[in-house]
PDB file of N, CA and C in Angstrom:
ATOM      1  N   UNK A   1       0.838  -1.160   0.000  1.00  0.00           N
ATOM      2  CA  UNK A   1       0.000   0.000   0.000  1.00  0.00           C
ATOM      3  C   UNK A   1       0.894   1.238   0.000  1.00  0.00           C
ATOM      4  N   UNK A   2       0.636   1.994  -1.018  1.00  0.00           N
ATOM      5  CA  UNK A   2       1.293   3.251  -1.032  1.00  0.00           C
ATOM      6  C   UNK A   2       1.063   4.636  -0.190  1.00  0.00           C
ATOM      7  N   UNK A   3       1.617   5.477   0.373  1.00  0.00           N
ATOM      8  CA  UNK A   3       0.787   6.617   1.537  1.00  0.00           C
ATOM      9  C   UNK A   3       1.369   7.885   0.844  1.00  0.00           C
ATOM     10  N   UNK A   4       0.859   8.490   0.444  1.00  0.00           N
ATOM     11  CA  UNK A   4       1.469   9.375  -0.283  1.00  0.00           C
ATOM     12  C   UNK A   4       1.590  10.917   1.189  1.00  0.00           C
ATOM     13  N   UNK A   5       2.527  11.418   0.886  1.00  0.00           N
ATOM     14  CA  UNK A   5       3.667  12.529   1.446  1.00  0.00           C
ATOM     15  C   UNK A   5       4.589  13.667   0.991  1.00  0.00           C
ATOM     16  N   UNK A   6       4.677  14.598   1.949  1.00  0.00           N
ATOM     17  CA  UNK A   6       5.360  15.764   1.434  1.00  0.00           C
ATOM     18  C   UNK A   6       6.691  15.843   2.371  1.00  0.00           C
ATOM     19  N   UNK A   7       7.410  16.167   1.449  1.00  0.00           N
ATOM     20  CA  UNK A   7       8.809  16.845   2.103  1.00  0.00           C
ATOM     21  C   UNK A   7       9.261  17.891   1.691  1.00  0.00           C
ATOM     22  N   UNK A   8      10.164  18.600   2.274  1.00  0.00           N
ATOM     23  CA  UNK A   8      10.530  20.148   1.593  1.00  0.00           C
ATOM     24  C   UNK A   8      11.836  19.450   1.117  1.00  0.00           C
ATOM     25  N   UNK A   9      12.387  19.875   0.218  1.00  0.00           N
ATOM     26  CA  UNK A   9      13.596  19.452  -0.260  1.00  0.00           C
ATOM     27  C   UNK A   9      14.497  20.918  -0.837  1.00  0.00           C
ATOM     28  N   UNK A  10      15.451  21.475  -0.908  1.00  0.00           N
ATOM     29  CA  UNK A  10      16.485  22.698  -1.828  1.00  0.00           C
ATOM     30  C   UNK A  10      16.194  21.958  -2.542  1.00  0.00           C
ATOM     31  N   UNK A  11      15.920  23.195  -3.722  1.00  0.00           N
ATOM     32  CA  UNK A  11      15.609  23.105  -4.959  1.00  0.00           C
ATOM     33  C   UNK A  11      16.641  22.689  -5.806  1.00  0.00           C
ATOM     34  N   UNK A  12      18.027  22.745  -5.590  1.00  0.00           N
ATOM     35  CA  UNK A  12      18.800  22.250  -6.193  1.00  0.00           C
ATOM     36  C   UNK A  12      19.107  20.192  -6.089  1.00  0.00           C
ATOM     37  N   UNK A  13      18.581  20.340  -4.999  1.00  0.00           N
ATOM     38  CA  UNK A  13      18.450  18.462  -4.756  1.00  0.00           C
ATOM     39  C   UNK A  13      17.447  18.178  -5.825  1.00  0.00           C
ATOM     40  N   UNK A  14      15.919  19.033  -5.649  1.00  0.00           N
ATOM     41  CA  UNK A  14      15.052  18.380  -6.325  1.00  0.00           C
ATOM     42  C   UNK A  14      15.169  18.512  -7.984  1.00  0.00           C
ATOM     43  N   UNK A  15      16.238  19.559  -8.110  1.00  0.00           N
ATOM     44  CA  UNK A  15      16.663  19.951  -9.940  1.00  0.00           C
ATOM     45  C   UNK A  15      17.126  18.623 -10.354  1.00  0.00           C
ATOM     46  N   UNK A  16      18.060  17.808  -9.301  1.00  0.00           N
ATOM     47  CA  UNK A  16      18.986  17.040  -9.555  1.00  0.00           C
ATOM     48  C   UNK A  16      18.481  15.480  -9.668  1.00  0.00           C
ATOM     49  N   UNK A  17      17.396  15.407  -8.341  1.00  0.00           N
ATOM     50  CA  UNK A  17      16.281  14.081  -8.179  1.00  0.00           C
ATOM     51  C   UNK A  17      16.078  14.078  -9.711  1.00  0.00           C
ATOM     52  N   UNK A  18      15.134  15.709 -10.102  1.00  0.00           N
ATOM     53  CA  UNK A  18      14.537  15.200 -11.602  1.00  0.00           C
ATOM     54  C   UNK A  18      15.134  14.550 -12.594  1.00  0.00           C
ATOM     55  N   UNK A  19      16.647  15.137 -12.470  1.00  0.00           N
ATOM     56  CA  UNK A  19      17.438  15.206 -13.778  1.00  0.00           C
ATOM     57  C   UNK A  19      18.036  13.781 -13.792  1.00  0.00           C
ATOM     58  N   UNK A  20      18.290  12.919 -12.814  1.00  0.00           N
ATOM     59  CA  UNK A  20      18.676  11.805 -12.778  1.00  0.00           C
ATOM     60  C   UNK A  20      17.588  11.002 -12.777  1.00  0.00           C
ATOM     61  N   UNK A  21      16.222  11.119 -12.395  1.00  0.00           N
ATOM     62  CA  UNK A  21      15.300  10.437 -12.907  1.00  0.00           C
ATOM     63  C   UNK A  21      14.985  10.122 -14.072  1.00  0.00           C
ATOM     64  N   UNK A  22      14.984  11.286 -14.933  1.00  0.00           N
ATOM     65  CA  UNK A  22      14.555  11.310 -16.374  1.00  0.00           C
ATOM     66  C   UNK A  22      15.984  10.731 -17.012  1.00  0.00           C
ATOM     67  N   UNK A  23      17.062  10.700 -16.701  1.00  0.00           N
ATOM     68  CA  UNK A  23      18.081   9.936 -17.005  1.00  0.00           C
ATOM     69  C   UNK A  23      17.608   8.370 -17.283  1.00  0.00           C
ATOM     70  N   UNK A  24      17.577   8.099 -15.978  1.00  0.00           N
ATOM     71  CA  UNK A  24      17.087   6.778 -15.899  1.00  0.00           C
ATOM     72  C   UNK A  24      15.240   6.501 -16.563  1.00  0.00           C
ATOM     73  N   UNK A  25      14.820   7.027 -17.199  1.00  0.00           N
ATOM     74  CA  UNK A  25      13.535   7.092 -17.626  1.00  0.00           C
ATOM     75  C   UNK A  25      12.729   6.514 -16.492  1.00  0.00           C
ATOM     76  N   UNK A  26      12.639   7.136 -15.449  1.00  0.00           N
ATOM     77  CA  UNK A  26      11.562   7.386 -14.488  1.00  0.00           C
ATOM     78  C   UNK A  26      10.682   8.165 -13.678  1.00  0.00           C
ATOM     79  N   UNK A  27      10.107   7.946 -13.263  1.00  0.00           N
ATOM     80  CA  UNK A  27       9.429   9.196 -12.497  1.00  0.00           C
ATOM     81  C   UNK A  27       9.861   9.937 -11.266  1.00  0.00           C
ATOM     82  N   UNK A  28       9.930  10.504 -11.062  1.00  0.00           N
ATOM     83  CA  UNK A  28      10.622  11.426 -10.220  1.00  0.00           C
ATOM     84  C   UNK A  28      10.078  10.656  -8.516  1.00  0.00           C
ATOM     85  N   UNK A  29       8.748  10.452  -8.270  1.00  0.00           N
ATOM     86  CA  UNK A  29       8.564   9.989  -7.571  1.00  0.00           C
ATOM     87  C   UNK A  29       8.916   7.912  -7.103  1.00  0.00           C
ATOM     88  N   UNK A  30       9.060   7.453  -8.385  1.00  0.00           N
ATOM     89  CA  UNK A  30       9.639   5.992  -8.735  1.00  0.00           C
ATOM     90  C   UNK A  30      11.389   5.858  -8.293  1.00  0.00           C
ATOM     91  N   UNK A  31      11.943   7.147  -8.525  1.00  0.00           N
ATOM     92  CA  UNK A  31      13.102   7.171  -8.527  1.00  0.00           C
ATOM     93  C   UNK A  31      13.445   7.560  -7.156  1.00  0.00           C
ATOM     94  N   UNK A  32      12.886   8.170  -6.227  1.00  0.00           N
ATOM     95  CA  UNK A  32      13.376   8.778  -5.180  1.00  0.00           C
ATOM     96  C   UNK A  32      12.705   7.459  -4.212  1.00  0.00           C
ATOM     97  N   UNK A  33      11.674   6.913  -4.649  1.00  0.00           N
ATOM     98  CA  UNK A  33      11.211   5.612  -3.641  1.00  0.00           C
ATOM     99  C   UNK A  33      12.500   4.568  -3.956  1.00  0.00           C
ATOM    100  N   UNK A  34      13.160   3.957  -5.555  1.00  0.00           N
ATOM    101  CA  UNK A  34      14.092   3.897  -5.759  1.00  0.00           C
ATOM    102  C   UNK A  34      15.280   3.699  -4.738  1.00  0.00           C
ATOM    103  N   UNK A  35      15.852   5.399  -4.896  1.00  0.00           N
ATOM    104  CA  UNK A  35      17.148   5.309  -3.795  1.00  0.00           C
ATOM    105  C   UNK A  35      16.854   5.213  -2.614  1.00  0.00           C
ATOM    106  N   UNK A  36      15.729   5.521  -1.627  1.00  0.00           N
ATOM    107  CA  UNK A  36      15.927   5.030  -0.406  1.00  0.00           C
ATOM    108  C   UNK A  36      15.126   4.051   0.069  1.00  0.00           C
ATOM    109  N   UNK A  37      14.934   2.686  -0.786  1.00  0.00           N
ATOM    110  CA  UNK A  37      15.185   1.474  -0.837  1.00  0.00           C
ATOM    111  C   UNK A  37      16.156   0.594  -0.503  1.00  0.00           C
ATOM    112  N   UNK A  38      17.292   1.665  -1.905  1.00  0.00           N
ATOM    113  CA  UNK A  38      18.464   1.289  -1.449  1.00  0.00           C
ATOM    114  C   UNK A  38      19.111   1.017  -0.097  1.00  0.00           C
ATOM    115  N   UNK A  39      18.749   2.608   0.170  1.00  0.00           N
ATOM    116  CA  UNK A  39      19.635   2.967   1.613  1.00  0.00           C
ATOM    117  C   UNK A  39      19.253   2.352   2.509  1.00  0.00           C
ATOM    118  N   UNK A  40      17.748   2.426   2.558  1.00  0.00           N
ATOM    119  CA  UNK A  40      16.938   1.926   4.037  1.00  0.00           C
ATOM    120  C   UNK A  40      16.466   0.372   3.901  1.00  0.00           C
ATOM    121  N   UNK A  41      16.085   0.307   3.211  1.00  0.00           N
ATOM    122  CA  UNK A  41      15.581  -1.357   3.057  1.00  0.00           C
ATOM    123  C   UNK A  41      16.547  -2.653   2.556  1.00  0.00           C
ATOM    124  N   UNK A  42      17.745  -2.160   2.719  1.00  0.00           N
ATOM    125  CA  UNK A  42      18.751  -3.285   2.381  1.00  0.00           C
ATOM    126  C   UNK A  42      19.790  -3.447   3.476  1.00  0.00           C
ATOM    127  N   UNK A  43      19.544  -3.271   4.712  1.00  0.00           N
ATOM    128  CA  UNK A  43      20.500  -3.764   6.199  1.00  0.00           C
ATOM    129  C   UNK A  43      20.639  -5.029   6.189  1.00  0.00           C
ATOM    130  N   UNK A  44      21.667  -5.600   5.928  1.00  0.00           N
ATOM    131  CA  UNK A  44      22.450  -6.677   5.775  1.00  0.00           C
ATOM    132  C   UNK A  44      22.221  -7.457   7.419  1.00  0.00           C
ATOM    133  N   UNK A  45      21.367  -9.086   7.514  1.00  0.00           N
ATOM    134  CA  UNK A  45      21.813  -9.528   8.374  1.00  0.00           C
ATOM    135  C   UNK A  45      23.746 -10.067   8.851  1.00  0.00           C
ATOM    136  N   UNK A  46      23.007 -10.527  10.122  1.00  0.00           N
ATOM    137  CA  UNK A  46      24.508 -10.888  10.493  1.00  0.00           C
ATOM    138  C   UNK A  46      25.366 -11.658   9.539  1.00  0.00           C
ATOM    139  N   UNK A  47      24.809 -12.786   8.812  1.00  0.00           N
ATOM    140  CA  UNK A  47      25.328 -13.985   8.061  1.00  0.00           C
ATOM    141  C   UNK A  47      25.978 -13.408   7.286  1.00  0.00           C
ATOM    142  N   UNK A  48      25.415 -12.177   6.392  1.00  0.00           N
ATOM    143  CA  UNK A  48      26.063 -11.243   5.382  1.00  0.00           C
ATOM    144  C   UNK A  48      26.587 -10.242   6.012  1.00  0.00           C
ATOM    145  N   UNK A  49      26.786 -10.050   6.870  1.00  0.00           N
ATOM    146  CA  UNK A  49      27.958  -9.113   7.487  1.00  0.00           C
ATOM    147  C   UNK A  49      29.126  -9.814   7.371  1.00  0.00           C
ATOM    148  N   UNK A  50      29.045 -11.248   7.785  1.00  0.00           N
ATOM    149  CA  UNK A  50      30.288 -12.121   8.313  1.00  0.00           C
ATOM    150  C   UNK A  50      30.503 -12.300   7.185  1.00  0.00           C
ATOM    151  N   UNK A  51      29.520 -13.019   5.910  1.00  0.00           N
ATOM    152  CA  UNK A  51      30.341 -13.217   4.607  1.00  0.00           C
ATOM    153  C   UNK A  51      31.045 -11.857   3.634  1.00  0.00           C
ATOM    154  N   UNK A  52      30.419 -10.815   4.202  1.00  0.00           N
ATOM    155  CA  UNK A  52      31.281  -9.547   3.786  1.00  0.00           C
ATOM    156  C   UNK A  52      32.618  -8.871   4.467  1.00  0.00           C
ATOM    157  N   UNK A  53      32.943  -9.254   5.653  1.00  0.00           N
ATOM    158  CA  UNK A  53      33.902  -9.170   5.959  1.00  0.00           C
ATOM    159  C   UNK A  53      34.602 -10.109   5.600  1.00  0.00           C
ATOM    160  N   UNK A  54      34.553 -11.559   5.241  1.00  0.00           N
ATOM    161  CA  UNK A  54      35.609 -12.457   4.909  1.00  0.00           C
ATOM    162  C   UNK A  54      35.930 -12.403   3.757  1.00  0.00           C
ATOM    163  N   UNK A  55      34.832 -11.732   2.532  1.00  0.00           N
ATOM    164  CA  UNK A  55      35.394 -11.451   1.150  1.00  0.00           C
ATOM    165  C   UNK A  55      36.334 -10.740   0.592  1.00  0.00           C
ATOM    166  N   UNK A  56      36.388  -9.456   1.532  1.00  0.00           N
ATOM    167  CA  UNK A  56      36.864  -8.661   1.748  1.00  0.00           C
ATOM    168  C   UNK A  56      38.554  -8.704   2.198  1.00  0.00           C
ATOM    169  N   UNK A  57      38.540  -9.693   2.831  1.00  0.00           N
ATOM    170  CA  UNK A  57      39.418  -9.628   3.985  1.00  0.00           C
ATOM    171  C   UNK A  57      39.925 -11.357   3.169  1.00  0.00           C
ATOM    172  N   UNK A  58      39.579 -11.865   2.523  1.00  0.00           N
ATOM    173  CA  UNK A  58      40.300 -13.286   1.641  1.00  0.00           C
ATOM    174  C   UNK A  58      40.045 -14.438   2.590  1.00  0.00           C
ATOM    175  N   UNK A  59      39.014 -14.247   3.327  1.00  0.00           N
ATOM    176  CA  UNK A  59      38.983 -15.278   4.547  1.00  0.00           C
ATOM    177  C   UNK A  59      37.906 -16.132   3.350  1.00  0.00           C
ATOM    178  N   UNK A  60      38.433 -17.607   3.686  1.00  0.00           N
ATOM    179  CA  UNK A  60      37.593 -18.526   3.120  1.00  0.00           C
ATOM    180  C   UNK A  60      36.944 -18.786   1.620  1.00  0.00           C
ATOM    181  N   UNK A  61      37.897 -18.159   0.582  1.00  0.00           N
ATOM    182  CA  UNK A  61      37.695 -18.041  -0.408  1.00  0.00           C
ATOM    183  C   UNK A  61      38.289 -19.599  -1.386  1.00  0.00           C
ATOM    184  N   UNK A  62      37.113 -19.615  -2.516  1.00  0.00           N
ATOM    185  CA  UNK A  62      37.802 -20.908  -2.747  1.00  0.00           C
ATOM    186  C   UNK A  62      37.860 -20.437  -4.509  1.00  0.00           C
ATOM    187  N   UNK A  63      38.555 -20.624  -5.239  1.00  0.00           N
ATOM    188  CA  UNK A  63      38.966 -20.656  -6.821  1.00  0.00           C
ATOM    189  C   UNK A  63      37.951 -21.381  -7.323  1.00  0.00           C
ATOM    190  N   UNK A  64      37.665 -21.112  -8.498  1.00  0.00           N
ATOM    191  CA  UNK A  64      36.809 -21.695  -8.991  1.00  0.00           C
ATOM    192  C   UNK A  64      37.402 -22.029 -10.144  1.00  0.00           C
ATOM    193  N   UNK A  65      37.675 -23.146 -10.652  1.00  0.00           N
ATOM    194  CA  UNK A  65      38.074 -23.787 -11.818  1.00  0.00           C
ATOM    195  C   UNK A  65      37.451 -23.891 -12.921  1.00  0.00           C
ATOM    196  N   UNK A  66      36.206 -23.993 -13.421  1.00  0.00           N
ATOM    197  CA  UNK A  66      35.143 -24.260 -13.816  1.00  0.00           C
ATOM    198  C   UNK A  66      33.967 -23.775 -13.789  1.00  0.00           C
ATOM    199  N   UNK A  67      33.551 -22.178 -14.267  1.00  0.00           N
ATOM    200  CA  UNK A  67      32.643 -21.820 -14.223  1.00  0.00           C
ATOM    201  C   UNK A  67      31.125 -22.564 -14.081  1.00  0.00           C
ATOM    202  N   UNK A  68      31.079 -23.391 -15.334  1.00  0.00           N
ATOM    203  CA  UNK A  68      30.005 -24.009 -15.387  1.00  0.00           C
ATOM    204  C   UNK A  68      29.845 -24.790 -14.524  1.00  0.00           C
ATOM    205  N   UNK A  69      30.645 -25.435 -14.115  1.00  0.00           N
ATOM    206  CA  UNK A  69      30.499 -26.380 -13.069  1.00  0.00           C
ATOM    207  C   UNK A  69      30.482 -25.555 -11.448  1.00  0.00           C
ATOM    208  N   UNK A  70      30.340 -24.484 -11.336  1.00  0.00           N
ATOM    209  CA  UNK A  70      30.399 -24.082  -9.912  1.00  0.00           C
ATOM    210  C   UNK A  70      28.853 -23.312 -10.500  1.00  0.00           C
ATOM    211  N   UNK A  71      28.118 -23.069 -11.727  1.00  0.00           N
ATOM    212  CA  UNK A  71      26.838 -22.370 -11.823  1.00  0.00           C
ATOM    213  C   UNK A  71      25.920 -23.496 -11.264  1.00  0.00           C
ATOM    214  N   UNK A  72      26.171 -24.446 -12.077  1.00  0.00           N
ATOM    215  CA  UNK A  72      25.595 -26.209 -11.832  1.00  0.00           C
ATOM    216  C   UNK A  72      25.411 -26.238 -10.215  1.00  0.00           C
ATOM    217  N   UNK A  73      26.113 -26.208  -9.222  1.00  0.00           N
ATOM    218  CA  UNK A  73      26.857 -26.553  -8.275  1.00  0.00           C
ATOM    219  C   UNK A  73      25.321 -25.742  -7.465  1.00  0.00           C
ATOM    220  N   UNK A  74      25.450 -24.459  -7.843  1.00  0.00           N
ATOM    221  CA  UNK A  74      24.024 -23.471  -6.804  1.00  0.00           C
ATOM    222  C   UNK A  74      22.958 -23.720  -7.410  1.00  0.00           C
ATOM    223  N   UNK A  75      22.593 -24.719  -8.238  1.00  0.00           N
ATOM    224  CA  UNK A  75      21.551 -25.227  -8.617  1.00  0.00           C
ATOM    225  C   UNK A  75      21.042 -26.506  -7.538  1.00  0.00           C
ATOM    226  N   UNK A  76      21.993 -27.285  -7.758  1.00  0.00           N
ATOM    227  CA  UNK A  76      22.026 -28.592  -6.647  1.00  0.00           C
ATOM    228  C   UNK A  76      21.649 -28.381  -5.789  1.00  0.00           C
TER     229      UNK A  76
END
């Protein structure tokens, strides 16, 4: 369900919301629900904290020899 709302925004943010909206061929309002999606609705549990620090950091990484065979593999 959608709730529709006002915010005051500088006009130079909202020049910029537009201009990168219509970039991306969207609506100004599509695009700003969009980025703070991003921001707010993607907090990483713990599991992906831990697997982002070890990627990061080379902990537990394994080579993959065989593309196809490691696509195969997350199918199984």
């Amino acid at each position: 369900m959608k709730v529709q709302t006002a915010f005051r925004l500088e006009k130079e943010l909202l020049d910029q919301l537009k201009e990168k909206a219509m970039a991306e061929k969207r609506s100004l309002n599509n695009y700003v629900e969009f980025i703070l999606s991003k921001v707010v609705g993607k907090t990483p549990n713990e599991d992906t904290k831990q697997a982002i620090y070890e990627a990061e950091n080379g902990i537990n990484l394994n080579e993959i020899d065989d593309l196809d065979d490691f696509k195969k593999s997350l199918i199984s």
